[in-house]
C-alpha atoms as a PDB file:
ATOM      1  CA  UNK A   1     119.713  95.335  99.136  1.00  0.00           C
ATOM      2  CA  UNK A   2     121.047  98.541  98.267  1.00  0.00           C
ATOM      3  CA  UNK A   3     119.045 102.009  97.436  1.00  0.00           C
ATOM      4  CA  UNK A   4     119.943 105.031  96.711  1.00  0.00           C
ATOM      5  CA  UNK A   5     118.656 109.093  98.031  1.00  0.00           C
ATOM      6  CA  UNK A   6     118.280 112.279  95.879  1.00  0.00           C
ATOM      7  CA  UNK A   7     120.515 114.112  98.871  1.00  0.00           C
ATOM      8  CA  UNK A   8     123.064 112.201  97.704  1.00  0.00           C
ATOM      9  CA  UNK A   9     122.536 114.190  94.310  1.00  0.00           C
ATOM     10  CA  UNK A  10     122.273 117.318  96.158  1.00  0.00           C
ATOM     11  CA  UNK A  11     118.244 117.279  96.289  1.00  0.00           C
ATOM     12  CA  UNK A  12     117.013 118.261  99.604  1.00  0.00           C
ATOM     13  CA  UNK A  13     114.405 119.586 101.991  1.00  0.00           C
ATOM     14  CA  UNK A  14     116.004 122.652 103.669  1.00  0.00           C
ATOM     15  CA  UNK A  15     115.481 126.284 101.651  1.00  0.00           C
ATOM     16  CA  UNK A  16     118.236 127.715 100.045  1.00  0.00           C
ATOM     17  CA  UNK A  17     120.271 124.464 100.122  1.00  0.00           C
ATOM     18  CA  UNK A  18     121.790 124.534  96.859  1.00  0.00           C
ATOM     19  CA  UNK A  19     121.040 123.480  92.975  1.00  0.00           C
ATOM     20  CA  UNK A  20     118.451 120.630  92.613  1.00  0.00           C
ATOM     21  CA  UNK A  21     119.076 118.044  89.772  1.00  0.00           C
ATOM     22  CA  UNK A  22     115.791 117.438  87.877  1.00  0.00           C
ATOM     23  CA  UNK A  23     114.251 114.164  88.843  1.00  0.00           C
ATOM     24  CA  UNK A  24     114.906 112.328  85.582  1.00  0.00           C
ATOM     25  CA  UNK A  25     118.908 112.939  85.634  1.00  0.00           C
ATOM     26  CA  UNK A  26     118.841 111.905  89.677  1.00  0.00           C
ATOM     27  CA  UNK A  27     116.698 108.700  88.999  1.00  0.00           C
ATOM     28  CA  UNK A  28     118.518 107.779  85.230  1.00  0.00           C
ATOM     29  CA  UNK A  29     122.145 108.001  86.814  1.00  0.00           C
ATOM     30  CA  UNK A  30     120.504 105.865  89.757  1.00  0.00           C
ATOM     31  CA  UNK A  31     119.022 103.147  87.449  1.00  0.00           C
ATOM     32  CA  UNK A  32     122.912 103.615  85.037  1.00  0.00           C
ATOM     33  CA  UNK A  33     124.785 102.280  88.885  1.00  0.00           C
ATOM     34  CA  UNK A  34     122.666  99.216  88.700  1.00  0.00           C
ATOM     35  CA  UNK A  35     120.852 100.476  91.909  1.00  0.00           C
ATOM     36  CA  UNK A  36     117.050  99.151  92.092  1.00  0.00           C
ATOM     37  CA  UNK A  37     115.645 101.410  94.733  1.00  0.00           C
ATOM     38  CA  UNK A  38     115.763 104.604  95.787  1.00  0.00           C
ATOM     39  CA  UNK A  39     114.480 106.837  99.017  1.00  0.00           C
ATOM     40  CA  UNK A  40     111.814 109.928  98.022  1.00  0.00           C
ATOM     41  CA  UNK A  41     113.674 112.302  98.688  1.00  0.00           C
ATOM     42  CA  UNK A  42     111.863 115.920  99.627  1.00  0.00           C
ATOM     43  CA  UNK A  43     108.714 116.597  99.993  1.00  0.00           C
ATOM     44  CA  UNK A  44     107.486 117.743  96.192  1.00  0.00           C
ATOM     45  CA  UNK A  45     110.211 115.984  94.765  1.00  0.00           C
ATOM     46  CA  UNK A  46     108.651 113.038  93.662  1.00  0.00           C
ATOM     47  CA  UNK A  47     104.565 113.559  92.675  1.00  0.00           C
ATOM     48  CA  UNK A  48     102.208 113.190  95.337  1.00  0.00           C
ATOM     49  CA  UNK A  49      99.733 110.534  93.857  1.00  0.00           C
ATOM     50  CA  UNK A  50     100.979 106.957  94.872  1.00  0.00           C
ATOM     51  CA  UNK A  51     100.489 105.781  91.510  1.00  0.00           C
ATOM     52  CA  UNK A  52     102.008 108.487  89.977  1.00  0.00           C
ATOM     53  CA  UNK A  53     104.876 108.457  91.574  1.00  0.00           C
ATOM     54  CA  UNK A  54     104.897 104.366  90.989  1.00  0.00           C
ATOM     55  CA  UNK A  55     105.128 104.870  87.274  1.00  0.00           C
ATOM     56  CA  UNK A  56     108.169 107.649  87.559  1.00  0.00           C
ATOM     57  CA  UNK A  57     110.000 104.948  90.059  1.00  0.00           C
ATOM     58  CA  UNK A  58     108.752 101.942  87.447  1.00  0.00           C
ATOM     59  CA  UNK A  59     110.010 103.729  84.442  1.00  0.00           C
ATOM     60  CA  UNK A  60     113.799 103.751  85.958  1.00  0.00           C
ATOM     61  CA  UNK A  61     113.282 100.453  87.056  1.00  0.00           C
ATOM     62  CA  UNK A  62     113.306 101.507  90.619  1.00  0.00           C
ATOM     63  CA  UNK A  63     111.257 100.273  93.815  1.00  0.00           C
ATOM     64  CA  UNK A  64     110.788 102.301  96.556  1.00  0.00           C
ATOM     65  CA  UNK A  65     113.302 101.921  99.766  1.00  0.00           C
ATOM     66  CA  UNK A  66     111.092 104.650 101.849  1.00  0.00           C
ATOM     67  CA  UNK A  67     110.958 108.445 102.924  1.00  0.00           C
ATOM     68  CA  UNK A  68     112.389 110.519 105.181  1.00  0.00           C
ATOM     69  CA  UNK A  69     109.340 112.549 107.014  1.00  0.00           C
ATOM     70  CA  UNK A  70     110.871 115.368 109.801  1.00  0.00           C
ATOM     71  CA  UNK A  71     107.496 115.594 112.478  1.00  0.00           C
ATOM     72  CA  UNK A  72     107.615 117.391 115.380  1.00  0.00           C
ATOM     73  CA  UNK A  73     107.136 115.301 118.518  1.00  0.00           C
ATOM     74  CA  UNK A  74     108.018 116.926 121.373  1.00  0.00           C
ATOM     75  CA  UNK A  75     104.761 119.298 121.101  1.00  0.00           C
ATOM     76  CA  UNK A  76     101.791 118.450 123.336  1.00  0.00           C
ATOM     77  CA  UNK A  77      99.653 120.615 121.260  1.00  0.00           C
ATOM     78  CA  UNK A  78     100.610 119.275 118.194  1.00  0.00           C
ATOM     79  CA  UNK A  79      99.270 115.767 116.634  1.00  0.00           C
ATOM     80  CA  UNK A  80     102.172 113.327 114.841  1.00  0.00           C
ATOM     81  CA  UNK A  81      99.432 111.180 113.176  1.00  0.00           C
ATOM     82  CA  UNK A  82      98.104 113.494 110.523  1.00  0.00           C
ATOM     83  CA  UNK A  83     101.887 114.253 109.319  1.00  0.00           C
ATOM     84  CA  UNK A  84     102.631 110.126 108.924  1.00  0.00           C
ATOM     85  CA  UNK A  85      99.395 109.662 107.282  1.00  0.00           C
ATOM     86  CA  UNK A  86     100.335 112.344 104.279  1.00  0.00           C
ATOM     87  CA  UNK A  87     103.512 110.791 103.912  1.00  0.00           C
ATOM     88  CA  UNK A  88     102.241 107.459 103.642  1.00  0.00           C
ATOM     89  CA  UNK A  89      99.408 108.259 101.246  1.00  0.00           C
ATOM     90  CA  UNK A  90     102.403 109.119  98.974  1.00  0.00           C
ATOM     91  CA  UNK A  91     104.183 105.585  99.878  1.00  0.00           C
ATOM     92  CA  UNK A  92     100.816 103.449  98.203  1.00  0.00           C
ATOM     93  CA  UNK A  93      99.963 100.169  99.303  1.00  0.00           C
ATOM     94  CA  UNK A  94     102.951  98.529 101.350  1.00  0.00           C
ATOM     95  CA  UNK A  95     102.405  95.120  99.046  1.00  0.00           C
ATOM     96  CA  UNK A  96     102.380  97.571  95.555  1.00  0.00           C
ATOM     97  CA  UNK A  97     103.828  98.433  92.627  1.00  0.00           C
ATOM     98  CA  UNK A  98     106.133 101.092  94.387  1.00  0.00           C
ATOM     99  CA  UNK A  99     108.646  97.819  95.290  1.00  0.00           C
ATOM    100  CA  UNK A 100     109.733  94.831  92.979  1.00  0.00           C
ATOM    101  CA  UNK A 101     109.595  91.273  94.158  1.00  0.00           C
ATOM    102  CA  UNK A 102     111.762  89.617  96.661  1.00  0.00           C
ATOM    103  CA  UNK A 103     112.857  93.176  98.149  1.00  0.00           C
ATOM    104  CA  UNK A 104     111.445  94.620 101.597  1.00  0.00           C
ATOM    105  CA  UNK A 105     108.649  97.812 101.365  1.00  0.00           C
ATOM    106  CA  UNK A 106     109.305 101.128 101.896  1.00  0.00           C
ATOM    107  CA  UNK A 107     110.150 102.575 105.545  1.00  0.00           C
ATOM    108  CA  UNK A 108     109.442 105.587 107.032  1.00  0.00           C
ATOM    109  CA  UNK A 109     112.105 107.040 107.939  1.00  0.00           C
ATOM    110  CA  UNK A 110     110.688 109.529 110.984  1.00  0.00           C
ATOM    111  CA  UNK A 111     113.097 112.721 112.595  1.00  0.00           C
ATOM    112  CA  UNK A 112     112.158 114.497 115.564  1.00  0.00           C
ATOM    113  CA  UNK A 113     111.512 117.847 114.236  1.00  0.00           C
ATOM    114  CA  UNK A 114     112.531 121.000 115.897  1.00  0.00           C
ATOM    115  CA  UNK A 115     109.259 122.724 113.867  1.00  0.00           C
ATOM    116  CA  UNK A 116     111.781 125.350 112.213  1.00  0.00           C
ATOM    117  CA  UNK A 117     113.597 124.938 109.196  1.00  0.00           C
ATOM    118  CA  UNK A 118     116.926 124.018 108.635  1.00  0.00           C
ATOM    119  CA  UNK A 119     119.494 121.840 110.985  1.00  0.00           C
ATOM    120  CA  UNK A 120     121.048 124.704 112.771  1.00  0.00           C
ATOM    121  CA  UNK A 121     119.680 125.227 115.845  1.00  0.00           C
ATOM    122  CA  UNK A 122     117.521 122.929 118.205  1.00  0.00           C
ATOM    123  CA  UNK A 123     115.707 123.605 121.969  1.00  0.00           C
ATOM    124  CA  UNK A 124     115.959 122.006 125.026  1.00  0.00           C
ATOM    125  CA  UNK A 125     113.433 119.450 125.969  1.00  0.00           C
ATOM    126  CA  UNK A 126     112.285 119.321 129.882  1.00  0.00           C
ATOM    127  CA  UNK A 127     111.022 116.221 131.330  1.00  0.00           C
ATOM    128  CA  UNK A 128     107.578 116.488 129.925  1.00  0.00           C
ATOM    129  CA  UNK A 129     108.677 117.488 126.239  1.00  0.00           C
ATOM    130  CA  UNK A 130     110.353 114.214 126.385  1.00  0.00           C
ATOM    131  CA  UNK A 131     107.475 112.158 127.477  1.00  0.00           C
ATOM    132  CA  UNK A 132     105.443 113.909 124.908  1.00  0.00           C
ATOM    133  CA  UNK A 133     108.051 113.199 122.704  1.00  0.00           C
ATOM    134  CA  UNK A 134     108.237 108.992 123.098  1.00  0.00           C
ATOM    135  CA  UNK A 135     104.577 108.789 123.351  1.00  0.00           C
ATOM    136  CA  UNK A 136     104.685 110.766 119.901  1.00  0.00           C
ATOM    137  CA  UNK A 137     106.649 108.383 118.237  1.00  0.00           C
ATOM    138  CA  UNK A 138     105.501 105.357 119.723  1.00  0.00           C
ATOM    139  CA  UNK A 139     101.645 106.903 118.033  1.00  0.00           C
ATOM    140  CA  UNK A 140     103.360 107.358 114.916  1.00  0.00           C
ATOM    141  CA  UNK A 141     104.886 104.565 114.735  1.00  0.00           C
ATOM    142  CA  UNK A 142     101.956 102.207 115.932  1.00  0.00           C
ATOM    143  CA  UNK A 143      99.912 104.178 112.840  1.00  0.00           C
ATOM    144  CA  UNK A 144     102.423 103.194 110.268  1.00  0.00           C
ATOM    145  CA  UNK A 145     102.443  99.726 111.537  1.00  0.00           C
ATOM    146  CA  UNK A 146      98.540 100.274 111.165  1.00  0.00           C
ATOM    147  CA  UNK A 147      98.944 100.956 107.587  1.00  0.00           C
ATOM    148  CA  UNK A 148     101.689  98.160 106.747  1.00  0.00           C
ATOM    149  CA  UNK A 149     104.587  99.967 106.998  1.00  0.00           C
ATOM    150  CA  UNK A 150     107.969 100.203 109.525  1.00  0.00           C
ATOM    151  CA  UNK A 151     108.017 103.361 111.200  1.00  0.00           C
ATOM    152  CA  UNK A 152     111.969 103.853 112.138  1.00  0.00           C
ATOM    153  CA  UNK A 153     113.296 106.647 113.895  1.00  0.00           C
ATOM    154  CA  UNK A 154     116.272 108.520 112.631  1.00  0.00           C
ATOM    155  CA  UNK A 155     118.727 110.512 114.641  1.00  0.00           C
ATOM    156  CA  UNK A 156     119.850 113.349 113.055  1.00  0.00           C
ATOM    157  CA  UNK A 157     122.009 116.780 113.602  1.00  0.00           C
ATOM    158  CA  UNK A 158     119.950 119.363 114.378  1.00  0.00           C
ATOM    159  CA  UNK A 159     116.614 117.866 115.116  1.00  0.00           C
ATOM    160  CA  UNK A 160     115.590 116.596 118.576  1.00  0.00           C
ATOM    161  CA  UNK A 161     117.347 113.194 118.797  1.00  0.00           C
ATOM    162  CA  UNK A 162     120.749 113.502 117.981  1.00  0.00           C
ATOM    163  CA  UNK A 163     123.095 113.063 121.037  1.00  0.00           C
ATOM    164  CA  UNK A 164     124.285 109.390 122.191  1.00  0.00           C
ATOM    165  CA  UNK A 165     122.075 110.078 125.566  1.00  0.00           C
ATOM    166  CA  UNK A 166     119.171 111.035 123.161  1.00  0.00           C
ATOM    167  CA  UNK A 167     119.651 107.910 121.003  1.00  0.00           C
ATOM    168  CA  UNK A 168     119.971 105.761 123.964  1.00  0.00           C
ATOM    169  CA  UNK A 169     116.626 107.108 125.694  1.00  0.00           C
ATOM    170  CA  UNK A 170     114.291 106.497 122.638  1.00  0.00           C
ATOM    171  CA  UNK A 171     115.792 103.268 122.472  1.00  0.00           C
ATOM    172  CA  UNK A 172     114.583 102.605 126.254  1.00  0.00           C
ATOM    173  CA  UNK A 173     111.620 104.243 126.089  1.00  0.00           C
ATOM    174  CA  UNK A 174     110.015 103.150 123.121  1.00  0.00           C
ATOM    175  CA  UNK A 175     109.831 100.248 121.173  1.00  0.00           C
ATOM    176  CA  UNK A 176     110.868 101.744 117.511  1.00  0.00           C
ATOM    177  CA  UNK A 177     113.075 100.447 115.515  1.00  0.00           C
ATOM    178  CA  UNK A 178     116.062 102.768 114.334  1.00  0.00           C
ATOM    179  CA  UNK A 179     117.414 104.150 110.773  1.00  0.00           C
ATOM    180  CA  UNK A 180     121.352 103.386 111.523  1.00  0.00           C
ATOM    181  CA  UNK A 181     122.642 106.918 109.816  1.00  0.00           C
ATOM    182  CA  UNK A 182     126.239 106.200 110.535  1.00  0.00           C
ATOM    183  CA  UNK A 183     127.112 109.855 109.694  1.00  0.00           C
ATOM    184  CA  UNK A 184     124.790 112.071 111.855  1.00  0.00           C
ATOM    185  CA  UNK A 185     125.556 109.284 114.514  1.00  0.00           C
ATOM    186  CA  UNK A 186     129.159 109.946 114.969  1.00  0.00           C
ATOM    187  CA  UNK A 187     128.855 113.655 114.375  1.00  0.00           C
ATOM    188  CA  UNK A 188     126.545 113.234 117.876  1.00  0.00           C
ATOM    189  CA  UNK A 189     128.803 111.263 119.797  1.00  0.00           C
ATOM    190  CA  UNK A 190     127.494 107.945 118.955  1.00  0.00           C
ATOM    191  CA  UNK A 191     129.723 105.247 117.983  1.00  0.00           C
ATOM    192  CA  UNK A 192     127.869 103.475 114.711  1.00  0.00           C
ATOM    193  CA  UNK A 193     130.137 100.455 114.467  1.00  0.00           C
ATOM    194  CA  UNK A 194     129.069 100.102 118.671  1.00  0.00           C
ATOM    195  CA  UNK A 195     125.833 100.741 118.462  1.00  0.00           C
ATOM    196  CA  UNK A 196     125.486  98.333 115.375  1.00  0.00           C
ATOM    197  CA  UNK A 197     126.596  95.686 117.506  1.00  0.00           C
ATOM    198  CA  UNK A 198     124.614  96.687 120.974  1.00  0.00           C
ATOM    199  CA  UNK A 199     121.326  96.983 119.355  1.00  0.00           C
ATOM    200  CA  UNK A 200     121.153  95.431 115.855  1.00  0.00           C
ATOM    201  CA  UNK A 201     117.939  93.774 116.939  1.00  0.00           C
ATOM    202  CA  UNK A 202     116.254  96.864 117.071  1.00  0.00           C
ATOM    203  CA  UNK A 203     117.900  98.642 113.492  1.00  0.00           C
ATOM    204  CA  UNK A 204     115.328  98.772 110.676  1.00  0.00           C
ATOM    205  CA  UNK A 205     116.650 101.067 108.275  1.00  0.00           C
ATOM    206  CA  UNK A 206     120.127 102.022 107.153  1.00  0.00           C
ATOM    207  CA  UNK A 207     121.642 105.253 105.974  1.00  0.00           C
ATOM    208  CA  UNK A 208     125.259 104.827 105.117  1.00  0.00           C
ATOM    209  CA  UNK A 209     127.513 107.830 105.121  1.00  0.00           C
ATOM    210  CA  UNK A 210     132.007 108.657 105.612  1.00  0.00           C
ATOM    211  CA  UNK A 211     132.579 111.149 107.684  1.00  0.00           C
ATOM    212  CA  UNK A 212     135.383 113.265 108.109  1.00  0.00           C
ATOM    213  CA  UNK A 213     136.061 113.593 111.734  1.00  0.00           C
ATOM    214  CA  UNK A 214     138.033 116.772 111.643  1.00  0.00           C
ATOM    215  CA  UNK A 215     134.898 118.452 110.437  1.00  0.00           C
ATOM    216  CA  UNK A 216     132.380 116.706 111.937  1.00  0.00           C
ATOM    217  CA  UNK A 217     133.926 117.903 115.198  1.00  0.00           C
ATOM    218  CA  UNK A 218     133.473 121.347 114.010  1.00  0.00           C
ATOM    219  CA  UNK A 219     129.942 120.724 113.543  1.00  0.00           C
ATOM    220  CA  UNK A 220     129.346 118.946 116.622  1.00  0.00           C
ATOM    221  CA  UNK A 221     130.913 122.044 119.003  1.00  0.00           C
ATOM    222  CA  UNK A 222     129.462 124.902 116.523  1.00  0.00           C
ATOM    223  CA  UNK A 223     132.666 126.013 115.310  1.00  0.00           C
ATOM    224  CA  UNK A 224     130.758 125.864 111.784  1.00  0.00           C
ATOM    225  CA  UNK A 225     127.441 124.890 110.758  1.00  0.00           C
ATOM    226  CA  UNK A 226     125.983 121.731 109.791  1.00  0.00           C
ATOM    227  CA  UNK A 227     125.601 123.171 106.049  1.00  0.00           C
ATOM    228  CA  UNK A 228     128.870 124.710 105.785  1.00  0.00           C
ATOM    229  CA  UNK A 229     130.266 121.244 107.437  1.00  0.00           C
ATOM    230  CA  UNK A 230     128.285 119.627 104.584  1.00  0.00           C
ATOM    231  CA  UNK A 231     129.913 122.357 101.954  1.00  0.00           C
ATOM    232  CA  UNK A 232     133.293 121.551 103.595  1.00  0.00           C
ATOM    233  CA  UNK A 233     133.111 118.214 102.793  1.00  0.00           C
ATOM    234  CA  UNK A 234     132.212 116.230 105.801  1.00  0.00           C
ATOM    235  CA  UNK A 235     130.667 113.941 104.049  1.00  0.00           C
ATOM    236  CA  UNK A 236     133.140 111.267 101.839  1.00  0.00           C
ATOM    237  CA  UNK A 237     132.208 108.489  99.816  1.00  0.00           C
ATOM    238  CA  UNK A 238     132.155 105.153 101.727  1.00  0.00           C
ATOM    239  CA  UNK A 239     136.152 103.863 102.398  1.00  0.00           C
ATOM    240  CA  UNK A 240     137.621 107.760 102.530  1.00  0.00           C
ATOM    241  CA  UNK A 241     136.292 108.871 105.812  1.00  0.00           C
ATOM    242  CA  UNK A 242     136.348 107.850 109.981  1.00  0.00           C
ATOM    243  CA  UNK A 243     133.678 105.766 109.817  1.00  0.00           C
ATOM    244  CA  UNK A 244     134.494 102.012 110.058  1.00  0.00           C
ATOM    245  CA  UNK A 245     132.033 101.341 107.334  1.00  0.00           C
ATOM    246  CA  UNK A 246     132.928  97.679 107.214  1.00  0.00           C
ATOM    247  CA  UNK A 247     132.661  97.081 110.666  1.00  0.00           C
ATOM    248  CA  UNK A 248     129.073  98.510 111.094  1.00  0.00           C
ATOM    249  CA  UNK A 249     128.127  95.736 107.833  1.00  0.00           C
ATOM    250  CA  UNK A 250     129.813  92.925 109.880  1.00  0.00           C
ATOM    251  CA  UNK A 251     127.892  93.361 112.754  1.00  0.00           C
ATOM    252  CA  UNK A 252     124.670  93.761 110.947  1.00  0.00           C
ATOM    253  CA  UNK A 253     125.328  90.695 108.559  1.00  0.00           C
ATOM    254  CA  UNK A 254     126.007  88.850 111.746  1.00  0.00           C
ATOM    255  CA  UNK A 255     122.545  89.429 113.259  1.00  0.00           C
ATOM    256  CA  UNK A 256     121.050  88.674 110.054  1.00  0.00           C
ATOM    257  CA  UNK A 257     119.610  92.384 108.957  1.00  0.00           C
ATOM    258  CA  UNK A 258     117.562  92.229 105.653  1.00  0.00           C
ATOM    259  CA  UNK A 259     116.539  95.680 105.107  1.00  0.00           C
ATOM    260  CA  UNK A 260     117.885  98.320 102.915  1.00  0.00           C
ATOM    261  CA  UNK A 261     121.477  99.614 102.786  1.00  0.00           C
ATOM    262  CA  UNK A 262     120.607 103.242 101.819  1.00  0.00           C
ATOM    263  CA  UNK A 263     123.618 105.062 100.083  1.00  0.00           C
ATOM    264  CA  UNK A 264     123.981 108.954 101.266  1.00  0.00           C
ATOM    265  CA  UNK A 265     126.613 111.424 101.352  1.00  0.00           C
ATOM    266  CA  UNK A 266     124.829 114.424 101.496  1.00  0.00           C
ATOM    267  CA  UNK A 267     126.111 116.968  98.940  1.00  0.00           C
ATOM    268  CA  UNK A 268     125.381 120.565  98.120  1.00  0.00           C
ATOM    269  CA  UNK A 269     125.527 121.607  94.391  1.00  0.00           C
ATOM    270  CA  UNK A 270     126.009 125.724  93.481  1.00  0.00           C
ATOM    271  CA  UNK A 271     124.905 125.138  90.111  1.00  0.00           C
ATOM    272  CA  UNK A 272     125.029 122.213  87.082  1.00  0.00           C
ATOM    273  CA  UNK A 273     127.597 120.587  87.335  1.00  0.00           C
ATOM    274  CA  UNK A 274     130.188 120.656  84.187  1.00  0.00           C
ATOM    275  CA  UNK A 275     131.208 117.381  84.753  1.00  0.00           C
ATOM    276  CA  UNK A 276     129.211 113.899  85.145  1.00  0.00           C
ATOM    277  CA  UNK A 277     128.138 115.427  88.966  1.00  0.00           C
ATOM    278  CA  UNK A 278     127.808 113.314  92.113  1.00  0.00           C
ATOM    279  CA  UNK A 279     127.164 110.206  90.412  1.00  0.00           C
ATOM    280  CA  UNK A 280     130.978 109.412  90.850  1.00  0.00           C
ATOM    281  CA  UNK A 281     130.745 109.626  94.139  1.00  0.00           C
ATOM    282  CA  UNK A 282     127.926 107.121  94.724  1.00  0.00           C
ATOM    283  CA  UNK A 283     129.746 104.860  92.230  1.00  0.00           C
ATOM    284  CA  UNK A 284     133.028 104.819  94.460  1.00  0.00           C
ATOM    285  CA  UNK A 285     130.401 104.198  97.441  1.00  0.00           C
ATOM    286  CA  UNK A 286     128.629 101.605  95.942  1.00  0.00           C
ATOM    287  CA  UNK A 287     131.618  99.753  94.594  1.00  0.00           C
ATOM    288  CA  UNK A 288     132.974  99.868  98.405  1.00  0.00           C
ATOM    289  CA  UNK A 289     129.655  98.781  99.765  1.00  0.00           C
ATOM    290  CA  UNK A 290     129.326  95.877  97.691  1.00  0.00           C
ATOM    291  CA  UNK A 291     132.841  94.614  98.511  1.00  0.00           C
ATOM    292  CA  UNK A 292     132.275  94.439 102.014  1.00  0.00           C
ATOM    293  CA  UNK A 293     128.360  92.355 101.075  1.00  0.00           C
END
């Protein structure tokens, strides 16, 4: 099952990122690939009301894959639960309209929030940041399951879980299951084809993403930030970049993973575009991706 994300059209959460595509042309060109589900995208992007934003995913033929939802974590004096429940009032019922038959509900998709904006900078947890930190996510994620939904966790540049060490230790100190990002993985040392295969039991969510090494290494030891990286081009439709795409699949189609395959190259747009846009990069990545399935 394959979805697409907005980011992958340039539509994202952090200020000043770049153009946004109106929600019609982002969903249209979605439903035009043949894809039949798609992520939220940002907060505001899609409308609030569950069964408004059902009818703007129904009317491009579109279920609902899940949401990405940055909370902050790692705060004692700050409470996780509140955050996941105003996401999920947006998701609806997990058994609704917002997914079609015979495909899985949406997932939250949780980061570790540094509480600023942006993916720039990041502190320093102590010992007791991270233990407020997994018992964070293990509340959050024990509320979604409350509600219906999967609660994975998503390691990401510039938020609080993002090194291989980091990945490792909310994988043995909690019991959440993990969005595979295979791009924000190997800019932060982790392996995604090795981690695929080391703890596919515990993946529930996939975000799949070419990376250019040569600038991803620039990004991972500051040389450049993680948006000019992104301006750069770090990111490269699936097949182009130093991500063994095809091995991560394998590995997951051999422990028998059913949950979405989540198309994303992030992308940052200065303005329209004059010609058709991003869309021909998804196509290229969704053509690869459905050779290797």
């Amino acid at each position: 099952m394959i979805a697409g994300a907005p980011i992958s059209w340039g539509v994202c959460e952090v200020p000043g990122w770049g153009h946004q595509l109106p929600v019609a042309r982002v969903l249209g060109e979605m439903r035009q690939l043949g894809l039949t589900a798609t992520e939220f995208g940002p907060d505001g992007y899609l409308p609030a009301d569950p069964a408004e934003r059902s009818g703007v995913l129904a009317a491009n033929g579109l279920a609902a894959a899940g949401g990405f939802v940055p909370v902050v974590l790692h705060d004692k004096d700050r409470d996780p639960v509140p955050d996941v429940d105003r996401a999920l009032d947006g998701f609806g019922p997990p058994d609704g309209a917002v997914h079609l038959g015979g495909e899985p509900a949406a997932v939250l998709v949780l980061a570790a929030a540094t509480g600023t904006d942006g993916y720039e900078t990041r502190p320093e947890l102590d010992e007791k940041a991270w233990a407020t930190l997994l018992a964070n996510l293990t509340r959050a994620t024990t509320r979604a399951a409350e509600r219906g939904f999967t609660a994975t966790l998503h390691p990401h540049v510039g938020t609080m879980v993002e090194r291989r060490d980091e990945v490792l230790r909310v994988l043995d100190g909690t019991d959440v299951r993990l969005c595979l990002d295979t791009g924000h993985l190997l800019i932060g040392g982790t392996d995604p084809a090795a981690l695929a295969r080391e703890a596919a039991g515990r993946v529930g969510h996939v975000h799949l993403k070419d990376v250019r090494q040569e600038v991803a290494a620039k990004v991972a030891d500051g040389a450049i930030s993680y948006t000019d990286g992104v301006r750069a081009g770090l990111y490269q439709p699936l097949g182009r970049g130093d991500v063994d795409v095809a091995a991560v699949v394998s590995a997951l189609r051999r422990a028998r993973y059913q949950g979405w395959y989540v198309l994303e190259q992030d992308t940052i747009l200065a303005g329209e575009p004059d010609d058709e846009g991003p869309v021909h990069q998804v196509r290229e990545s969704l053509d690869y991706l459905r050779g290797l399935l």
